[in-house]
N, C-alpha and C. Protein backbone atom coordinates (compact mmCIF):
# COMPACT_ATOMS: atom_id res chain seq x y z
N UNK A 1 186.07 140.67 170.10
CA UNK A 1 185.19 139.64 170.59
C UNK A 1 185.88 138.28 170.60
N UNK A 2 186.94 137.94 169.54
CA UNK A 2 187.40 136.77 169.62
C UNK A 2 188.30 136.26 170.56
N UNK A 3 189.21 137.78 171.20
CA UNK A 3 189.88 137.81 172.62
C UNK A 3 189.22 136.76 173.64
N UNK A 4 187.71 137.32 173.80
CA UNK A 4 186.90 137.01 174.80
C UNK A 4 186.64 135.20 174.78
N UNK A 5 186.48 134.97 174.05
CA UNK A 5 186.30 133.59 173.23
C UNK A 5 187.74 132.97 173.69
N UNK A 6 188.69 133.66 173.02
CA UNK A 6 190.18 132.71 173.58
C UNK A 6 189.84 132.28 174.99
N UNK A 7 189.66 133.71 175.49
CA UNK A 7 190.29 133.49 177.06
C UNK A 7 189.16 132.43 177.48
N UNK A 8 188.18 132.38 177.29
CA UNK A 8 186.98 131.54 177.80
C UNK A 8 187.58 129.74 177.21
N UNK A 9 187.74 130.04 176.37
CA UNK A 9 188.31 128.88 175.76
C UNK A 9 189.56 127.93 176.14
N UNK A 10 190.52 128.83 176.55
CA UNK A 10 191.50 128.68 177.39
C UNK A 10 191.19 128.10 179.25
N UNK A 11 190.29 128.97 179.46
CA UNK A 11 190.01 128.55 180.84
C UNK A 11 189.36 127.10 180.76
N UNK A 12 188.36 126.74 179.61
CA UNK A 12 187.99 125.45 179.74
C UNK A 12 189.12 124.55 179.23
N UNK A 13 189.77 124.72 178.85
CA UNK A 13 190.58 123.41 177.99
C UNK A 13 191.90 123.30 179.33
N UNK A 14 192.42 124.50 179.91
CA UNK A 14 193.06 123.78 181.04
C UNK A 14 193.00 123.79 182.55
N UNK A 15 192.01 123.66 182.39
CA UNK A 15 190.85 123.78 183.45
C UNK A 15 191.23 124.79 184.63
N UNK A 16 191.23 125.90 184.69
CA UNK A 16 191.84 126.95 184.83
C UNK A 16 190.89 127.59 185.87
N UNK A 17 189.79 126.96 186.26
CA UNK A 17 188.69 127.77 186.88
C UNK A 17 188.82 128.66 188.27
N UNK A 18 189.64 128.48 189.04
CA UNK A 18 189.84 129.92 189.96
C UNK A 18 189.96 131.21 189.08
N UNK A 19 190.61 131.07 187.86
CA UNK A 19 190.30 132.43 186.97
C UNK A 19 189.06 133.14 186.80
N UNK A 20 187.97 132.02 186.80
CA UNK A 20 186.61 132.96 186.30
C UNK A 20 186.08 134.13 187.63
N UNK A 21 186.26 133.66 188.83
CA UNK A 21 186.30 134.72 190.29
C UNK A 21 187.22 136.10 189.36
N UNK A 22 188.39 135.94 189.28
CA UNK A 22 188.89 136.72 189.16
C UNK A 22 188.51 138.12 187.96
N UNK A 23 187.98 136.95 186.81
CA UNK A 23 187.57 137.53 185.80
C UNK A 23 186.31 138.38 186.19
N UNK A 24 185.56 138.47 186.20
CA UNK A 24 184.17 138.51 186.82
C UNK A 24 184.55 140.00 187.69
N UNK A 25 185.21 139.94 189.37
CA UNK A 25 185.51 140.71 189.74
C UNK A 25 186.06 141.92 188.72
N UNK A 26 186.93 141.69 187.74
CA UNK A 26 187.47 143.09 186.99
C UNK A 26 186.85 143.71 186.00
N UNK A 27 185.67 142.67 185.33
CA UNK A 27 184.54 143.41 185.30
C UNK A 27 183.75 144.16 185.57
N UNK A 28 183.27 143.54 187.08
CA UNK A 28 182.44 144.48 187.60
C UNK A 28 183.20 145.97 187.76
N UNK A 29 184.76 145.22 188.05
CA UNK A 29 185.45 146.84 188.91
C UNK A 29 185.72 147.65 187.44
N UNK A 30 185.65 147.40 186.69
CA UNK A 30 185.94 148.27 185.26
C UNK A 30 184.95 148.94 184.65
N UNK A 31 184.13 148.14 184.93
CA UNK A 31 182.20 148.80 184.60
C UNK A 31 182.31 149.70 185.92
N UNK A 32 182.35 149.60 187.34
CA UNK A 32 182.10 150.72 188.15
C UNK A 32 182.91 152.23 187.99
N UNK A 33 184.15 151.70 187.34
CA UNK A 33 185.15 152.92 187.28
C UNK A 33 184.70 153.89 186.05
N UNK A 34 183.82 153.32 185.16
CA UNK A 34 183.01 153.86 183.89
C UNK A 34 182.06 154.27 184.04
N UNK A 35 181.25 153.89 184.79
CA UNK A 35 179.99 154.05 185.28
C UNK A 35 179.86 155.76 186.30
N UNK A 36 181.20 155.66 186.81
CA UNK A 36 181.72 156.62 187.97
C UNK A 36 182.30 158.03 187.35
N UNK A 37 182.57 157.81 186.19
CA UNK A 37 183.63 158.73 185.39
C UNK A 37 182.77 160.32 185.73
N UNK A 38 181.63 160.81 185.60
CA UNK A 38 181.24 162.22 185.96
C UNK A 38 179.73 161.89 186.92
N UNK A 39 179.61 160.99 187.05
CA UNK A 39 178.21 160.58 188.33
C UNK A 39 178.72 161.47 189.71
N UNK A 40 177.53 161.34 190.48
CA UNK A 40 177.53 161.72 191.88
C UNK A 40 178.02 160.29 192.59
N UNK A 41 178.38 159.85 192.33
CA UNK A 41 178.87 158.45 192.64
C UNK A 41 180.11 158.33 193.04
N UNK A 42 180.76 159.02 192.69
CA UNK A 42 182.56 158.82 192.38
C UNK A 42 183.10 158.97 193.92
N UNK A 43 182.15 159.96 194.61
CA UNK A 43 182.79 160.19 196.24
C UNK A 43 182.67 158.78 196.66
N UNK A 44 181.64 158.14 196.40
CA UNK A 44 181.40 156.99 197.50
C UNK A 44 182.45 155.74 197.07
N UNK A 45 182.67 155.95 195.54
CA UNK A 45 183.49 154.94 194.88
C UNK A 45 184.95 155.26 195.95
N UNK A 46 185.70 156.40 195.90
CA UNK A 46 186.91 157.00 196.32
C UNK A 46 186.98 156.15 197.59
N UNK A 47 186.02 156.42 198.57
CA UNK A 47 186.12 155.75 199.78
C UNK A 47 186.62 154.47 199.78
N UNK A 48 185.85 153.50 199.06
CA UNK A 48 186.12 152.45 199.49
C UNK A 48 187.61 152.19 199.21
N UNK A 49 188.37 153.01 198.62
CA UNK A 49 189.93 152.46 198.24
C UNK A 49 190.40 153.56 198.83
């Protein structure tokens, strides 16, 4: 948890903010690839890449 905190911490102190887009996006895409792991889902995931 304190990782999370750096990096947040880091982005404010040098003002770093095109990072948070980025951050955000690999979230979502890391939660979908988990989310996908044995779902009926995974075909539609495959497609899009």
């Amino acid at each position: 948890m304190s990782f999370i905190l750096e990096i947040f911490r880091f982005i404010l102190n040098r003002k770093k903010y095109f990072l948070v887009p980025l951050i955000i996006f690999l979230i979502i895409f890391g939660g979908l690839l988990v989310l996908s792991q044995g779902t009926a889902v995974a075909p539609f995931i495959y497609t899009l890449f």
